[in-house]
Structures are given as C-alpha cells and as structure tokens.
Protein backbone atom coordinates (compact mmCIF):
# COMPACT_ATOMS: atom_id res chain seq x y z
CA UNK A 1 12.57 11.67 34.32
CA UNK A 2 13.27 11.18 30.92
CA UNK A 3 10.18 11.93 28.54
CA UNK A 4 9.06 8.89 25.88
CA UNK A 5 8.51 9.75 22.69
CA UNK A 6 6.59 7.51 19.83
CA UNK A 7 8.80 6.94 16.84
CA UNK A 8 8.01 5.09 13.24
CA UNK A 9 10.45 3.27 11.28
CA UNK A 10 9.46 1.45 7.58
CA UNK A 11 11.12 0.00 4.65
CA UNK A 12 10.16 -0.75 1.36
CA UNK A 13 11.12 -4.06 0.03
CA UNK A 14 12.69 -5.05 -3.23
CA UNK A 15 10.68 -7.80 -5.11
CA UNK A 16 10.15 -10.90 -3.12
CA UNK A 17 9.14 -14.19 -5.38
CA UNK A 18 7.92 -17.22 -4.55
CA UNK A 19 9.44 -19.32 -1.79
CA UNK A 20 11.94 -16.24 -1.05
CA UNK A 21 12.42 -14.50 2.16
CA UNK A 22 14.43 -10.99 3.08
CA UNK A 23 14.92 -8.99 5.62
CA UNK A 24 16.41 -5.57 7.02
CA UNK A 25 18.16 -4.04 9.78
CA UNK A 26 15.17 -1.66 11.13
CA UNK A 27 16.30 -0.83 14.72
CA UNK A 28 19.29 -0.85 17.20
CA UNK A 29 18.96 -0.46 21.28
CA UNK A 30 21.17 2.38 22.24
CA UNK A 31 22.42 2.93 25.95
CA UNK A 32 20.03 5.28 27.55
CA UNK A 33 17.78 5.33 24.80
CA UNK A 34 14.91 2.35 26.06
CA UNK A 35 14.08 1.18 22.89
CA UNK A 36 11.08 -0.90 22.58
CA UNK A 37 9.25 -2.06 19.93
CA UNK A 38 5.29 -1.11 20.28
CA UNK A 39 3.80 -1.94 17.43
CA UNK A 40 4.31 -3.16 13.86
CA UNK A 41 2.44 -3.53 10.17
CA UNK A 42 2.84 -4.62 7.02
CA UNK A 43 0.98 -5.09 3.14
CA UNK A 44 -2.42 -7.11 3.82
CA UNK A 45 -1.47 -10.14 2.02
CA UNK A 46 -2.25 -13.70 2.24
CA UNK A 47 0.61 -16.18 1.60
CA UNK A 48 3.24 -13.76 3.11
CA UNK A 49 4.86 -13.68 6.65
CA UNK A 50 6.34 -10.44 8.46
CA UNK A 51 8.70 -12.18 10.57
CA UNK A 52 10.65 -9.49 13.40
CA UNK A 53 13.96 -11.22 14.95
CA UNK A 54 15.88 -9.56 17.66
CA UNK A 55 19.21 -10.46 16.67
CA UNK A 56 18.99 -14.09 15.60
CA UNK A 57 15.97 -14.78 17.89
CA UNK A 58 12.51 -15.01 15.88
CA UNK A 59 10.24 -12.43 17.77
CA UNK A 60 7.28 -12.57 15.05
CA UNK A 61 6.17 -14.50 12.71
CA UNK A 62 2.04 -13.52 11.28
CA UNK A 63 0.81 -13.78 8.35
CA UNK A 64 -0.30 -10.62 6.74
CA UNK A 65 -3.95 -11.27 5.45
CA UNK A 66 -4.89 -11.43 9.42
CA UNK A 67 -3.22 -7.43 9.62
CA UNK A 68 -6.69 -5.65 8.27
CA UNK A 69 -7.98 -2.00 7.29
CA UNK A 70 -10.12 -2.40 10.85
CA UNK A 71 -7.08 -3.55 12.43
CA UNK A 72 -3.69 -2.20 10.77
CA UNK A 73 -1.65 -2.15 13.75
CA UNK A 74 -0.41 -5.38 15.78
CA UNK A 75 0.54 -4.57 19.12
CA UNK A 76 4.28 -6.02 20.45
CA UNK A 77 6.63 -5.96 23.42
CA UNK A 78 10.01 -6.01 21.91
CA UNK A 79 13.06 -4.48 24.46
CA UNK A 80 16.29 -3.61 22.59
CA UNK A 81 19.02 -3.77 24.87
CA UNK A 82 22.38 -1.45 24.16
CA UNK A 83 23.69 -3.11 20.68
CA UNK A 84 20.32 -5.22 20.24
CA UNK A 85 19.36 -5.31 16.25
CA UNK A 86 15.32 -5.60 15.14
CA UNK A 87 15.84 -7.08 11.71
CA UNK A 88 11.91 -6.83 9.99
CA UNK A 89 11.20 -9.15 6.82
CA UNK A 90 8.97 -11.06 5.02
CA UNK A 91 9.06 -14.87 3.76
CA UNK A 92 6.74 -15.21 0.76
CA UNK A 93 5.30 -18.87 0.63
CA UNK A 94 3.20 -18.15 -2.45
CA UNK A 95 2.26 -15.22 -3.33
CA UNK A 96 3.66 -14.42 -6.63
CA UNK A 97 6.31 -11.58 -7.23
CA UNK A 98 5.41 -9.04 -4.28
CA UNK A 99 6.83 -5.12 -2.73
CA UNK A 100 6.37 -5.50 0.43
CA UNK A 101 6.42 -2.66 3.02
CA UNK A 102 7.05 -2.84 6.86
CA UNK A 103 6.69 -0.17 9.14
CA UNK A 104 7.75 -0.08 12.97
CA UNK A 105 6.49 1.88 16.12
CA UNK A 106 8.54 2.00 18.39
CA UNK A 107 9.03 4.00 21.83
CA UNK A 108 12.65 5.54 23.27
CA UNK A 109 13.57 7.72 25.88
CA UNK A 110 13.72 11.70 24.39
C-alpha cells in the first residue's frame, strides 16, 4: 500500500491592479501519483478572489477577507487525474495594486 504524504505548493504573484485577474500553473496529476488537492490559502484581503480551475473548469472561487488568522486554511476536494492541471489565481475587483500569494496542500501517493 502506497504511503500518502502531505505536500505544499505556493506562488507569489506579480502586481495585480484593479479589475485584473492572473493565474498559474500550480499542480499536475501524474499516473500513480493520486494527487488531490486538500487544502488551499491565500493574502486576507477584501475585494480579491482566489479562484482554483482544474483545467478550464472553475473549482473555487472565495473571496479572501472570509480566509482569517483563526481560520487560514480552507479545506477542498480537488482529484487530479494523469495530465490534470490546478491553475491557482486571483481576480482583483478593487483592491488597488496588490502581491498576492497562494499556497496549496495537497496529498499524493509517496
């Protein structure tokens, strides 16, 4: 039986301005690997989404003033299957010129 192993993942953003979005490859299922996304967080922030799409489909989309210091860590379900991209990001709807940082946990067979 193969043994599952916690892993992290983040990426610091360039600068974001208003009304702009980007995101970033964070994640690819491999065969034999059971990837799954367990949890994810992001800058506490009002006015800016972390959006999470596997491949093109939109998986997450929360904005980041309800992620708090008493609860940093949102819980997911997110399979990648073999060849499966996690693409994490942020759309920022009004928050003036902002860094953004993601960070993924995510589980895979050792």
């Amino acid at each position: 039986m193969a043994r599952r192993v916690l892993r992290w993942a983040s990426h610091k953003f360039g600068t974001i301005a208003n009304n702009g979005s980007d995101t970033e490859d964070m994640l690819t299922g491999k065969a034999g690997k059971d990837r799954v996304i367990k949890y994810v967080t992001g800058d506490i922030d009002s006015d800016i989404y972390l959006r999470i799409y596997r491949d093109n489909d939109l998986m997450v989309d929360l904005e980041c003033d309800l992620i708090t210091t008493g609860a940093p860590l949102l819980p997911v379900n997110i399979p990648l299957g073999d060849g499966e991209t996690a693409r994490c990001g942020f759309y920022n709807s009004a928050a003036g010129n902002v860094t953004p940082t993601v960070a993924i946990g995510y589980e895979e067979n050792d």
